[in-house]
PDB file of N, CA and C in Angstrom:
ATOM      1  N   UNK A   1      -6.322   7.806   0.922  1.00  0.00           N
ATOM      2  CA  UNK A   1      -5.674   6.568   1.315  1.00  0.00           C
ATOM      3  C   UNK A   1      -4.701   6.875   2.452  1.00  0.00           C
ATOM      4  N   UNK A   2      -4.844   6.291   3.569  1.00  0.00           N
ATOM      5  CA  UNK A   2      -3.672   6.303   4.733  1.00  0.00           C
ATOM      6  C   UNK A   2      -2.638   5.889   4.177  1.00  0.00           C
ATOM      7  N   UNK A   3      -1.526   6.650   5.077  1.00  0.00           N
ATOM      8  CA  UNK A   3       0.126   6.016   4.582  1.00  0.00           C
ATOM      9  C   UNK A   3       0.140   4.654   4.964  1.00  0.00           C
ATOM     10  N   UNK A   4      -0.864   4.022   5.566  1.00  0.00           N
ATOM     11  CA  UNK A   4      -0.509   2.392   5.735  1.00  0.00           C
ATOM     12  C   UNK A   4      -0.767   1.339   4.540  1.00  0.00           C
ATOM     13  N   UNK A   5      -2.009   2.016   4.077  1.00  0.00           N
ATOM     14  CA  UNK A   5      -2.808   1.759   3.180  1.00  0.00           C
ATOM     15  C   UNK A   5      -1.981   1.604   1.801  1.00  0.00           C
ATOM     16  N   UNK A   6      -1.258   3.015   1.441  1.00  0.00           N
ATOM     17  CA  UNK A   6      -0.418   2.853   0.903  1.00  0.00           C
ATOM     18  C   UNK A   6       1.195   2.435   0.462  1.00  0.00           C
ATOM     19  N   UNK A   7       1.282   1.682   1.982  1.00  0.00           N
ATOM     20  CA  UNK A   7       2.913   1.261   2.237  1.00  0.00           C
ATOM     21  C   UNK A   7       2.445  -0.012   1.648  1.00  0.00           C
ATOM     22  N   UNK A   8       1.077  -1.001   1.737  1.00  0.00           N
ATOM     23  CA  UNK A   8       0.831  -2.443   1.978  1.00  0.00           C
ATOM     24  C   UNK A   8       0.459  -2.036   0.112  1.00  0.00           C
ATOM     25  N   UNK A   9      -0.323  -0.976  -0.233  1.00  0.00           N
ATOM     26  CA  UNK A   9       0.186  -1.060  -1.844  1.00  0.00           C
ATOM     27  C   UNK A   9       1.239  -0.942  -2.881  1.00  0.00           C
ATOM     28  N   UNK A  10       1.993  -0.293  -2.012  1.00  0.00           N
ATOM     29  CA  UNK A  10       3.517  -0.669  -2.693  1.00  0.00           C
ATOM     30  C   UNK A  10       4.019  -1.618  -2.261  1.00  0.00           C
ATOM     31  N   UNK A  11       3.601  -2.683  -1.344  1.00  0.00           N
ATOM     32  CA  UNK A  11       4.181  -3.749  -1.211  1.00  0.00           C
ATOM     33  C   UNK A  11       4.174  -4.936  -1.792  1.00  0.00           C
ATOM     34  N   UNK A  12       2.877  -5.098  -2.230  1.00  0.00           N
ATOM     35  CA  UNK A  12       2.478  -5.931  -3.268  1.00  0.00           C
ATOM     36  C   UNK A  12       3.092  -5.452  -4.553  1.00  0.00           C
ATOM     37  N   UNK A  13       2.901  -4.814  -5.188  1.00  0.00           N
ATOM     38  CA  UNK A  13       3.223  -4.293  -6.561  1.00  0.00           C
ATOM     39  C   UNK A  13       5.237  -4.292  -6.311  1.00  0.00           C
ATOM     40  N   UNK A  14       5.962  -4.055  -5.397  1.00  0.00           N
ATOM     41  CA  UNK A  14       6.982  -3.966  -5.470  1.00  0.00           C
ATOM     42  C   UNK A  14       7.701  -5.527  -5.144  1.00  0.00           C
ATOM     43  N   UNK A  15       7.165  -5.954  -4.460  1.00  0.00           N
ATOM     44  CA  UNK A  15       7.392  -7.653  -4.031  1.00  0.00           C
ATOM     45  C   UNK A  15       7.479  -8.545  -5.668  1.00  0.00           C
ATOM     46  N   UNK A  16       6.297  -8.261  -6.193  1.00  0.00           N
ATOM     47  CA  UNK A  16       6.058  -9.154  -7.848  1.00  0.00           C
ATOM     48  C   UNK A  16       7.111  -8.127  -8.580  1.00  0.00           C
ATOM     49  N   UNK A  17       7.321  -7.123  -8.456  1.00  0.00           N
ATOM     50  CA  UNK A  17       8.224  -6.373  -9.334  1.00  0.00           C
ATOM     51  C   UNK A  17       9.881  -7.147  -9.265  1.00  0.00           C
ATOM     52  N   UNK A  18      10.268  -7.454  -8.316  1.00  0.00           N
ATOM     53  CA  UNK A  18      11.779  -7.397  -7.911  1.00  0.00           C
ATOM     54  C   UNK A  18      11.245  -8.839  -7.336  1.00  0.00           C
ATOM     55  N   UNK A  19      10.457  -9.973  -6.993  1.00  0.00           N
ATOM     56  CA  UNK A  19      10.312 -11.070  -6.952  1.00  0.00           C
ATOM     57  C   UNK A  19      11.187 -11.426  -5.583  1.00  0.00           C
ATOM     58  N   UNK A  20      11.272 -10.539  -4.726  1.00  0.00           N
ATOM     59  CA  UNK A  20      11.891 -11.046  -3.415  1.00  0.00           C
ATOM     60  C   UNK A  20      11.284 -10.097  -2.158  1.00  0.00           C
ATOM     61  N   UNK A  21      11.556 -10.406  -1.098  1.00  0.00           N
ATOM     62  CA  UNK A  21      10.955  -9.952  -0.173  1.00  0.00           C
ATOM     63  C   UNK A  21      12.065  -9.199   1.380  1.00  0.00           C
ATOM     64  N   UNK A  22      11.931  -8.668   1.738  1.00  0.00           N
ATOM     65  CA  UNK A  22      13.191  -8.553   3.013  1.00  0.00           C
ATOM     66  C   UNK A  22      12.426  -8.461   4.017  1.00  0.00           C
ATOM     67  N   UNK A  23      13.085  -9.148   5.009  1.00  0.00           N
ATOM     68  CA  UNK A  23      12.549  -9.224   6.523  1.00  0.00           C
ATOM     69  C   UNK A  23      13.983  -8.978   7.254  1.00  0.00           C
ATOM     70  N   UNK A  24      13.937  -8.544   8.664  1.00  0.00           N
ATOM     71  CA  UNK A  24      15.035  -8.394   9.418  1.00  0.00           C
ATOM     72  C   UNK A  24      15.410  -9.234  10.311  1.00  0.00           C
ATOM     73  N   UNK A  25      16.057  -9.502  10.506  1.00  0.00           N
ATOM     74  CA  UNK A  25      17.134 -10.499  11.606  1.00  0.00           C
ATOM     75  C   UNK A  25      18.079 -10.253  12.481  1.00  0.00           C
ATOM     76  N   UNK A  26      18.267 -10.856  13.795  1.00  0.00           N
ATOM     77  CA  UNK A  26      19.370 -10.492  14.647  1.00  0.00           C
ATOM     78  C   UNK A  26      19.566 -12.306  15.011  1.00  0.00           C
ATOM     79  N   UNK A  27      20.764 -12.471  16.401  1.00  0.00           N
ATOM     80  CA  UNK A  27      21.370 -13.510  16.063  1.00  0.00           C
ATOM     81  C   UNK A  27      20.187 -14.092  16.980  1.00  0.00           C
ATOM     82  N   UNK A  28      18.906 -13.939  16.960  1.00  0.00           N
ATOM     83  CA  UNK A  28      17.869 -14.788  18.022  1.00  0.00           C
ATOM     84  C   UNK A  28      17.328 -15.027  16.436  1.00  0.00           C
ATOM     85  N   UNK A  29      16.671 -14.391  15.473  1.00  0.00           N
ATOM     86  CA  UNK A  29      15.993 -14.770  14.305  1.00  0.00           C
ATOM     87  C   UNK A  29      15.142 -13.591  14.487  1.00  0.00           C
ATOM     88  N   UNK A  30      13.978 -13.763  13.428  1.00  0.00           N
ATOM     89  CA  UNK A  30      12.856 -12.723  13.066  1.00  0.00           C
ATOM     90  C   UNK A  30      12.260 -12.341  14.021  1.00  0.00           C
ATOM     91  N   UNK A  31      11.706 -10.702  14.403  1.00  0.00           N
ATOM     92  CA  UNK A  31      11.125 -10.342  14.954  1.00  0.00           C
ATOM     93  C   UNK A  31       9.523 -10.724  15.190  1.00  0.00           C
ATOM     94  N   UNK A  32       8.831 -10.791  16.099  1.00  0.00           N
ATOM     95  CA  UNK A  32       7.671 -11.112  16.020  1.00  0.00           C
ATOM     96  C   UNK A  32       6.786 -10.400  17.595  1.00  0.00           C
ATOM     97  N   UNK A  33       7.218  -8.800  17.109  1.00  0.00           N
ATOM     98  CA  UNK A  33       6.604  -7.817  18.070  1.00  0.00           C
ATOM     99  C   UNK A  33       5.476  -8.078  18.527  1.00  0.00           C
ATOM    100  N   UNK A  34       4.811  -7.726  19.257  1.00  0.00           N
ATOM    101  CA  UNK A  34       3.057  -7.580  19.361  1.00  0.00           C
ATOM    102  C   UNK A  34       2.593  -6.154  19.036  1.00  0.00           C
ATOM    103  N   UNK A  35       1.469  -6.328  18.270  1.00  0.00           N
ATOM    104  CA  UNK A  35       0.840  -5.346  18.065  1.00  0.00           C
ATOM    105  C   UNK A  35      -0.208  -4.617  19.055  1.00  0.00           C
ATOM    106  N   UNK A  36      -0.990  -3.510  18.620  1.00  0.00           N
ATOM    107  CA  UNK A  36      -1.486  -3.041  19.435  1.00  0.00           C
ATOM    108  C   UNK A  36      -2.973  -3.598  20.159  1.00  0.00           C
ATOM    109  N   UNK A  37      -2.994  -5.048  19.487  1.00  0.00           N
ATOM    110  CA  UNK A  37      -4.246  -5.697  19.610  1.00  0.00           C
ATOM    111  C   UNK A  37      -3.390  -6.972  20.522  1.00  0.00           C
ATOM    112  N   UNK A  38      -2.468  -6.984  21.063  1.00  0.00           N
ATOM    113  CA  UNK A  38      -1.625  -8.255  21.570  1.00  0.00           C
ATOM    114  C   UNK A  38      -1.255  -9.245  20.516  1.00  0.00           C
ATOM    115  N   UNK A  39      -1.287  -8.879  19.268  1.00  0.00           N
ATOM    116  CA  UNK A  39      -1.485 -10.561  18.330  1.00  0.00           C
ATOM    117  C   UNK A  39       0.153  -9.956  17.503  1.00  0.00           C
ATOM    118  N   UNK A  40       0.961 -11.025  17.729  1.00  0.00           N
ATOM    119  CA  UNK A  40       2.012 -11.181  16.826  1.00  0.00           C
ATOM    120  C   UNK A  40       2.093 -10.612  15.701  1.00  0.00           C
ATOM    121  N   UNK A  41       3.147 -10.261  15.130  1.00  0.00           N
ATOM    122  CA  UNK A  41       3.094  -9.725  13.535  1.00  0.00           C
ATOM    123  C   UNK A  41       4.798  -9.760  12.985  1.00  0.00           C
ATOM    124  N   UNK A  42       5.320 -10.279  11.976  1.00  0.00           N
ATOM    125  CA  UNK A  42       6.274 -10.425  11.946  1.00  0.00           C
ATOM    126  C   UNK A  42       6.405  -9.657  10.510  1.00  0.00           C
ATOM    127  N   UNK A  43       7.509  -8.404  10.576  1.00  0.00           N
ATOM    128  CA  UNK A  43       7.361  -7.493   9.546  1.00  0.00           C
ATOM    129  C   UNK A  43       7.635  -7.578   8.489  1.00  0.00           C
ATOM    130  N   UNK A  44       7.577  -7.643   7.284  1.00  0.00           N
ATOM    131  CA  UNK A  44       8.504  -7.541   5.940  1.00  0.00           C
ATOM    132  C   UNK A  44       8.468  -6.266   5.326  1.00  0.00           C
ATOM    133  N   UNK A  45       9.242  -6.181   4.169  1.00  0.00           N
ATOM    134  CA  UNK A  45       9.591  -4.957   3.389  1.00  0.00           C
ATOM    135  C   UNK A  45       9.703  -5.417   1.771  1.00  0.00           C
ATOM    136  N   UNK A  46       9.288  -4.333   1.238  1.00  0.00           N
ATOM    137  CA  UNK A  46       8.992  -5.007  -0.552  1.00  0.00           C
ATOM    138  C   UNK A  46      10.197  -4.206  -1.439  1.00  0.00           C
ATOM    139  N   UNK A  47      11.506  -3.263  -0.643  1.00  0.00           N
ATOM    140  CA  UNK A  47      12.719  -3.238  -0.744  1.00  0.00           C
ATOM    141  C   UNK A  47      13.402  -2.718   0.747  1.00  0.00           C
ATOM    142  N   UNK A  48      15.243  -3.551  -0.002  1.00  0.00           N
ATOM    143  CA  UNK A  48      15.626  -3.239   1.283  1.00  0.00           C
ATOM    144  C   UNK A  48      15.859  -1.835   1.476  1.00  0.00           C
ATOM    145  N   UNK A  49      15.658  -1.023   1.312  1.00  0.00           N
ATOM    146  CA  UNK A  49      15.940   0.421   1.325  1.00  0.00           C
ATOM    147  C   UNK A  49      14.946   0.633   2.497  1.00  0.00           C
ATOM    148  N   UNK A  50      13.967   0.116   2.572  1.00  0.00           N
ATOM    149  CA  UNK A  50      12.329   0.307   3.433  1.00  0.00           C
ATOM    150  C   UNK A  50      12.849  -0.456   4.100  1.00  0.00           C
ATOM    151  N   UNK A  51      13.281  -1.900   4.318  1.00  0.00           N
ATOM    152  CA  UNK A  51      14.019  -2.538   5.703  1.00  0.00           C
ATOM    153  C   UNK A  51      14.853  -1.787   6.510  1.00  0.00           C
ATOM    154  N   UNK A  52      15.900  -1.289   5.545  1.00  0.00           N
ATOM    155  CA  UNK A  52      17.232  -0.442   6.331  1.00  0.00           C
ATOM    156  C   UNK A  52      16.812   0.769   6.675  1.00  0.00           C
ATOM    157  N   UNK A  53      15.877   1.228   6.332  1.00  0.00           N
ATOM    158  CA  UNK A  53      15.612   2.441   6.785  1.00  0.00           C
ATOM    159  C   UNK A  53      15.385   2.358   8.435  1.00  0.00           C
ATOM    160  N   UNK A  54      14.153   0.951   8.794  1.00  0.00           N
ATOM    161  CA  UNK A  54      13.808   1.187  10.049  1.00  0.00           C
ATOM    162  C   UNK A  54      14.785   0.176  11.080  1.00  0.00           C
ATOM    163  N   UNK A  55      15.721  -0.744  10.483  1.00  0.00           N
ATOM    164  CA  UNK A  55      17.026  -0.992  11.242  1.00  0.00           C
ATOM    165  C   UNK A  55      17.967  -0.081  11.654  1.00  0.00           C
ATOM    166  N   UNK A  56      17.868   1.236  10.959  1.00  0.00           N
ATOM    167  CA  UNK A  56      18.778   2.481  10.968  1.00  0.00           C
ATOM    168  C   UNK A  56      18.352   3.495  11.829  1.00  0.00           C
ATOM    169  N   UNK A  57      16.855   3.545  12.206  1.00  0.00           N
ATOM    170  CA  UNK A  57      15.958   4.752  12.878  1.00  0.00           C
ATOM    171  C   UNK A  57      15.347   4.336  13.740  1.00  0.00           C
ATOM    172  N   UNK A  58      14.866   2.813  13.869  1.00  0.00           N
ATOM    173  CA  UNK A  58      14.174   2.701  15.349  1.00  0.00           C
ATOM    174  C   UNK A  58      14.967   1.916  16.226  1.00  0.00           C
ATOM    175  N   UNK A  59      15.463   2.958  17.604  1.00  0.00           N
ATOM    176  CA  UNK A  59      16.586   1.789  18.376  1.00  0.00           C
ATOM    177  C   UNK A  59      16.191   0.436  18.471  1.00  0.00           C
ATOM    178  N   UNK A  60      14.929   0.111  18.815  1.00  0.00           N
ATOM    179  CA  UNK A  60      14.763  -1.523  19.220  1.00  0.00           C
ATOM    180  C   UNK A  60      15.013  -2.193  17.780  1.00  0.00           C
ATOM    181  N   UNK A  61      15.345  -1.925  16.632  1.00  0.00           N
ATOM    182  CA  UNK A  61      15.701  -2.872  15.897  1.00  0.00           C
ATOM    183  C   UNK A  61      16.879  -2.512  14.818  1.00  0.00           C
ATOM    184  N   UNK A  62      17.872  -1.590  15.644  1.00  0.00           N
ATOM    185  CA  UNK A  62      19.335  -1.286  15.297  1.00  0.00           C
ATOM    186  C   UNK A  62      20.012  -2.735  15.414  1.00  0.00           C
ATOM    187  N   UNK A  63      19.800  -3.554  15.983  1.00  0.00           N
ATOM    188  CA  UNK A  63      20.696  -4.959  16.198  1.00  0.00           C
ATOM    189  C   UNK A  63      20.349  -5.523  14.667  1.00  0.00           C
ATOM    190  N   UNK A  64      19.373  -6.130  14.288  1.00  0.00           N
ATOM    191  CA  UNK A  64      18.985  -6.476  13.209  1.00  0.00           C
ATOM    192  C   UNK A  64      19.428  -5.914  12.092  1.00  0.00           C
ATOM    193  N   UNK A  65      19.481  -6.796  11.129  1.00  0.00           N
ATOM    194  CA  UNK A  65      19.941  -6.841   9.641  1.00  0.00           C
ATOM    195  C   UNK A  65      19.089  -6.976   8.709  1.00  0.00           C
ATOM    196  N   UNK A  66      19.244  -6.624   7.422  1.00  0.00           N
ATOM    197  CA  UNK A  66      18.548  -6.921   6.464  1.00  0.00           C
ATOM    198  C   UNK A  66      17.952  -8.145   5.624  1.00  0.00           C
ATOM    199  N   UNK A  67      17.451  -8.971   5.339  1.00  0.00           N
ATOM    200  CA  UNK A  67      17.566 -10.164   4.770  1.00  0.00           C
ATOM    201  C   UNK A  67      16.746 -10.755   3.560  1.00  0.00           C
ATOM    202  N   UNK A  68      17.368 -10.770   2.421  1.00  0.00           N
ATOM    203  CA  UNK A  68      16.981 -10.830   1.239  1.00  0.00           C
ATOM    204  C   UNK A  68      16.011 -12.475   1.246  1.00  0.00           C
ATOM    205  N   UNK A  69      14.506 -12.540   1.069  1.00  0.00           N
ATOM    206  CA  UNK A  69      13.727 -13.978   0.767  1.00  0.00           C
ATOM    207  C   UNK A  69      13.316 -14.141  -0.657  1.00  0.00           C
ATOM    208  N   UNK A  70      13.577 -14.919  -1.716  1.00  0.00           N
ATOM    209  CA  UNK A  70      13.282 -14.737  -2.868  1.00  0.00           C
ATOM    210  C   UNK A  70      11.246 -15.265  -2.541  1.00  0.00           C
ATOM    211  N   UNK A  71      10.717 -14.421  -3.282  1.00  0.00           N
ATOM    212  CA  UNK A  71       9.235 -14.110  -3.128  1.00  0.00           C
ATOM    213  C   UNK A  71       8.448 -15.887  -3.807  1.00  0.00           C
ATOM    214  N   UNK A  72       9.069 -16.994  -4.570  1.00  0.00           N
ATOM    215  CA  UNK A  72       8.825 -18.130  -4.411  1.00  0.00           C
ATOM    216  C   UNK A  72       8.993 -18.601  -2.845  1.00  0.00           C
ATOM    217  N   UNK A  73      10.079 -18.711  -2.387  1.00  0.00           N
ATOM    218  CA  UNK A  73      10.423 -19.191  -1.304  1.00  0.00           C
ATOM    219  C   UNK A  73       9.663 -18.382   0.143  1.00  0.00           C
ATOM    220  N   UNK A  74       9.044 -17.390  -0.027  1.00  0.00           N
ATOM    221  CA  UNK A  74       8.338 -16.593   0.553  1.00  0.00           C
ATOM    222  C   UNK A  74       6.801 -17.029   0.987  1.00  0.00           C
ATOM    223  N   UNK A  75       6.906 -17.558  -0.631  1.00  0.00           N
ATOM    224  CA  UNK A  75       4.765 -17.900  -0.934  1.00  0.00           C
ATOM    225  C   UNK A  75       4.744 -19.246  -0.209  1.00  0.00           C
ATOM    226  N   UNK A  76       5.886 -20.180  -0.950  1.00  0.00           N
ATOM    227  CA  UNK A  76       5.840 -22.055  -0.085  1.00  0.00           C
ATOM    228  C   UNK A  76       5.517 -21.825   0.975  1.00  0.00           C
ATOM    229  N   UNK A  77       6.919 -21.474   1.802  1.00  0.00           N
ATOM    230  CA  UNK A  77       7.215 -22.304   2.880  1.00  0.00           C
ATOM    231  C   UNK A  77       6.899 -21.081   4.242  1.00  0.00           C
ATOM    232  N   UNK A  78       7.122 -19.644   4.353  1.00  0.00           N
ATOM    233  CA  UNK A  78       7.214 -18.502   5.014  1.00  0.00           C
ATOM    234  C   UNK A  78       5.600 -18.413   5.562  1.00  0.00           C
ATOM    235  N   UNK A  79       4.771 -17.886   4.265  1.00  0.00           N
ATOM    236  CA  UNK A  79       3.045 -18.130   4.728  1.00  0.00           C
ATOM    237  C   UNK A  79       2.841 -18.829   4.911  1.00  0.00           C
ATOM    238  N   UNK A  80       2.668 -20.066   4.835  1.00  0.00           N
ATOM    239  CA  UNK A  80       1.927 -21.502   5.498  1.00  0.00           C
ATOM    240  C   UNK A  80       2.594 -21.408   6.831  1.00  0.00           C
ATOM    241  N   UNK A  81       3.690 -21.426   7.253  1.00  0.00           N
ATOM    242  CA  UNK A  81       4.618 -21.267   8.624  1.00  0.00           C
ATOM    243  C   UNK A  81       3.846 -20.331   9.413  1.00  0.00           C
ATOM    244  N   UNK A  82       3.937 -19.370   9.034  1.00  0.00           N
ATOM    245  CA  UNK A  82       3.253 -18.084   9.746  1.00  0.00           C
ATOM    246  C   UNK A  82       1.378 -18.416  10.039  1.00  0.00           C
ATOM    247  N   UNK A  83       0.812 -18.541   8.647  1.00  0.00           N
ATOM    248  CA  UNK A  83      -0.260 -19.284   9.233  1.00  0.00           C
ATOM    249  C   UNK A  83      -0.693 -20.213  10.081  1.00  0.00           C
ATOM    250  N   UNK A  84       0.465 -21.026   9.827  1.00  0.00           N
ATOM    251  CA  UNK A  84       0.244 -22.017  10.626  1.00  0.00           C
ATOM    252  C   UNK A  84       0.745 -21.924  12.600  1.00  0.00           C
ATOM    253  N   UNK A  85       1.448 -20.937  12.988  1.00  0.00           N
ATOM    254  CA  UNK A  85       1.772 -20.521  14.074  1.00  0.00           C
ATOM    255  C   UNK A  85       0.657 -19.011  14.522  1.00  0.00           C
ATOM    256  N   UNK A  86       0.192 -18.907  13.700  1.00  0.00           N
ATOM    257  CA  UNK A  86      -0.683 -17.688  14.379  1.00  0.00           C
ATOM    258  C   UNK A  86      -0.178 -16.036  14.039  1.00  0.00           C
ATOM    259  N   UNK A  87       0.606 -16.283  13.295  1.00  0.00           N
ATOM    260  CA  UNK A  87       1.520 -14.857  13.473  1.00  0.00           C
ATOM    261  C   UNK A  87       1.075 -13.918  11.831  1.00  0.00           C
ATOM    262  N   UNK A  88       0.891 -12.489  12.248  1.00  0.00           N
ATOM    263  CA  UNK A  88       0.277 -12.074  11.392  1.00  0.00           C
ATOM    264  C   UNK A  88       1.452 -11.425  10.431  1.00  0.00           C
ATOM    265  N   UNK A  89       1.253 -11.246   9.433  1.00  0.00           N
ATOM    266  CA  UNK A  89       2.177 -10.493   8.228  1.00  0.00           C
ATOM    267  C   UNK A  89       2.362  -8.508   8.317  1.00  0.00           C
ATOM    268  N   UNK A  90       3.505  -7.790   8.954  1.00  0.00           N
ATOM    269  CA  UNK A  90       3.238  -6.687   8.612  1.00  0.00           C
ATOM    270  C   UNK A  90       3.994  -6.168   7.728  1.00  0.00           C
ATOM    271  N   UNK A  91       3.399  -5.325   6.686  1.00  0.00           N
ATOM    272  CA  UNK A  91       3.626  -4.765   5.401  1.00  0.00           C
ATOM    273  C   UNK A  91       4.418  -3.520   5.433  1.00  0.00           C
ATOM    274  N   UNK A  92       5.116  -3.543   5.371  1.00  0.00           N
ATOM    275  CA  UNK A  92       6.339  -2.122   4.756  1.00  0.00           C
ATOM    276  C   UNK A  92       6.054  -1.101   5.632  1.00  0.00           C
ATOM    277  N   UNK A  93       6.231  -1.954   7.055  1.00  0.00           N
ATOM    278  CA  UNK A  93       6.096  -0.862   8.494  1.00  0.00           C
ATOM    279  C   UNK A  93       7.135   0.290   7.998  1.00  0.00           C
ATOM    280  N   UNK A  94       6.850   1.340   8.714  1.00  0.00           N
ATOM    281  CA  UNK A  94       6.964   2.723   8.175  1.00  0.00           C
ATOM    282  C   UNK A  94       7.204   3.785  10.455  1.00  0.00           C
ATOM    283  N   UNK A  95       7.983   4.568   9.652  1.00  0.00           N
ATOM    284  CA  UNK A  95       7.463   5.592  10.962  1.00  0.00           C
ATOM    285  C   UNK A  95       8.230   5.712  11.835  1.00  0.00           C
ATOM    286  N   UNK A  96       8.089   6.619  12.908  1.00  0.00           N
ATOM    287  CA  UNK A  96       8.893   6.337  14.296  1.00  0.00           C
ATOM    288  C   UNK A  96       8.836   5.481  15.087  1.00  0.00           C
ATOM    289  N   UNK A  97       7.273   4.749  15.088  1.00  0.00           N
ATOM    290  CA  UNK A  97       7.206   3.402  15.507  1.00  0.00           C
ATOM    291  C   UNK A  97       6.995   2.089  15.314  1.00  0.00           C
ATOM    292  N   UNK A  98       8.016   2.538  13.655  1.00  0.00           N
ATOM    293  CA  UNK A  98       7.621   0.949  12.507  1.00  0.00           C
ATOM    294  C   UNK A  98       6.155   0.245  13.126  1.00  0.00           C
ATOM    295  N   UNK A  99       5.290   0.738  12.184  1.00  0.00           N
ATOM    296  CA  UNK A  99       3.972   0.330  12.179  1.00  0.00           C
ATOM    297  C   UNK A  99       3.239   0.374  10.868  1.00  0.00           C
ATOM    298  N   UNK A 100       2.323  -0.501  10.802  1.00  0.00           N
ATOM    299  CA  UNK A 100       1.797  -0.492   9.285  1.00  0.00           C
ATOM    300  C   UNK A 100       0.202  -1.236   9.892  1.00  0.00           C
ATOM    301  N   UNK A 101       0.024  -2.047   8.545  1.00  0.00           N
ATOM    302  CA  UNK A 101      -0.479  -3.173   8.246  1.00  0.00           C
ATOM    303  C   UNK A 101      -0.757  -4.233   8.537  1.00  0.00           C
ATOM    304  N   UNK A 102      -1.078  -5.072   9.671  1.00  0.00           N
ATOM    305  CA  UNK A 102      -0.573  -6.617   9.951  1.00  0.00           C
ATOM    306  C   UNK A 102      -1.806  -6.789   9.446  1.00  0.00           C
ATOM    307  N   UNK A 103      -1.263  -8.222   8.217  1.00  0.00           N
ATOM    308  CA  UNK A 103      -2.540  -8.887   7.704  1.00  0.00           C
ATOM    309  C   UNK A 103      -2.167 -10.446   7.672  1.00  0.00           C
ATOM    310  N   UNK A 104      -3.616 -10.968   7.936  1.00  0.00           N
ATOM    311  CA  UNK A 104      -3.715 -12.816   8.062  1.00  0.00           C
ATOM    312  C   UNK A 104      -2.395 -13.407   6.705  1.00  0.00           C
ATOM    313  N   UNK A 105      -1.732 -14.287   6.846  1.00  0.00           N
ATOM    314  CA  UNK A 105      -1.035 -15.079   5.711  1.00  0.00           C
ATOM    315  C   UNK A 105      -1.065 -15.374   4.603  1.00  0.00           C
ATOM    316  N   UNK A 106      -2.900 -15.577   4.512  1.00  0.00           N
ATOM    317  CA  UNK A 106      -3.469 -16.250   3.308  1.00  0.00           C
ATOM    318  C   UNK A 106      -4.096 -15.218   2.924  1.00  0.00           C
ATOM    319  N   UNK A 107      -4.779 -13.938   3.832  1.00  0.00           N
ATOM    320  CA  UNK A 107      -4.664 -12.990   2.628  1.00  0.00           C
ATOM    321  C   UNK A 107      -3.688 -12.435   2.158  1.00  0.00           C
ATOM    322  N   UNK A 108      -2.902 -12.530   2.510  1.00  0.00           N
ATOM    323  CA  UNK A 108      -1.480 -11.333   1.801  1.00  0.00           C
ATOM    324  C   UNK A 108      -1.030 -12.532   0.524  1.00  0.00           C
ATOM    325  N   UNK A 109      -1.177 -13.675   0.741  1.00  0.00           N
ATOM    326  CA  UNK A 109      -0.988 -14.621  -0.375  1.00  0.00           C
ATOM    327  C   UNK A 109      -2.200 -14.428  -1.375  1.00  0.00           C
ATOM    328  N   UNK A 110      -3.365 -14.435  -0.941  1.00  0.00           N
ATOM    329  CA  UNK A 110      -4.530 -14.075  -2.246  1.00  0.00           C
ATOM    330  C   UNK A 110      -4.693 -12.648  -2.696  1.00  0.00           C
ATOM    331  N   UNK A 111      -3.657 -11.721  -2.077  1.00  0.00           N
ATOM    332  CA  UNK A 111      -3.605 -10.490  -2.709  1.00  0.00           C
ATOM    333  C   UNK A 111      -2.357 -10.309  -3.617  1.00  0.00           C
ATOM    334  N   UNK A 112      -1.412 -11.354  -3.121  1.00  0.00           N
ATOM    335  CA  UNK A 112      -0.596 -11.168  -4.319  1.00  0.00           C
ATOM    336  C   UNK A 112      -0.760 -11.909  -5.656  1.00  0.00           C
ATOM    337  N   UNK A 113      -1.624 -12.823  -5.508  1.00  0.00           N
ATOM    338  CA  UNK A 113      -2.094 -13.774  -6.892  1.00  0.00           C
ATOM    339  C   UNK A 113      -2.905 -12.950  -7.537  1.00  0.00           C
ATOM    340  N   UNK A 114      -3.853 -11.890  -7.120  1.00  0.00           N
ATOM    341  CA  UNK A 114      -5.108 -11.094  -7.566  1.00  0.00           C
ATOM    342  C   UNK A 114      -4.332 -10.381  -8.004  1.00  0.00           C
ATOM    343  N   UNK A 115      -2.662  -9.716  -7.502  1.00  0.00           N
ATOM    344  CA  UNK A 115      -1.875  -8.504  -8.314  1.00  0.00           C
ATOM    345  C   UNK A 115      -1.062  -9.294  -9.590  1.00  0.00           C
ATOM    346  N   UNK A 116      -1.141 -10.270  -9.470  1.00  0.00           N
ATOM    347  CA  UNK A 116       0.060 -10.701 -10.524  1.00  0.00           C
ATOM    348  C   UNK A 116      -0.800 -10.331 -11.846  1.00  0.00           C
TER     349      UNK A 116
END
């Protein structure tokens, strides 16, 4: 299993564990980098320890903060948003160049109903 492979499986299993989610923020709002395919991806983390880590280690996102989403308020209103703008989900980016996972909305929503 790749370390990506396995960041996006502890993400699921740790997200339903602790029922909240963290994404990062500065005073513009959420990041929404491009990936290496040009397509948007806006990152989350399944604890903040894995957020702060890469607010702490990669300069481009030392400005940014941590930010606690309770994982109801995550499933409503966050995925349908994101689906609905085009922007892909990345999973418990990792590394020197916070990178992971970016997956479609509605699967990262039918993979967490299949883990519950």
């Amino acid at each position: 299993m790749s370390i990506s492979a396995a960041q996006a499986s502890r993400f699921y299993q740790e997200v339903i564990l602790h029922q909240q989610v963290w994404g990062i923020r500065d005073s513009h709002g959420f990041p929404t980098p491009p990936n290496g395919d040009g397509e948007r991806s806006m990152p989350f983390w399944s604890l903040r320890s894995r957020a702060e880590k890469v607010t702490s280690s990669i300069p481009a996102y030392r400005a940014f903060e941590a930010e606690a989403i309770p994982l109801t308020v995550w499933r409503t209103q966050w995925i349908d948003a994101l689906e609905r703008d085009g922007i892909l989900v990345g999973l418990n980016w990792s590394g020197v160049r916070a990178t992971g996972y970016d997956i479609q909305p509605l699967e990262v929503r039918a993979r967490l109903e299949a883990s519950e």
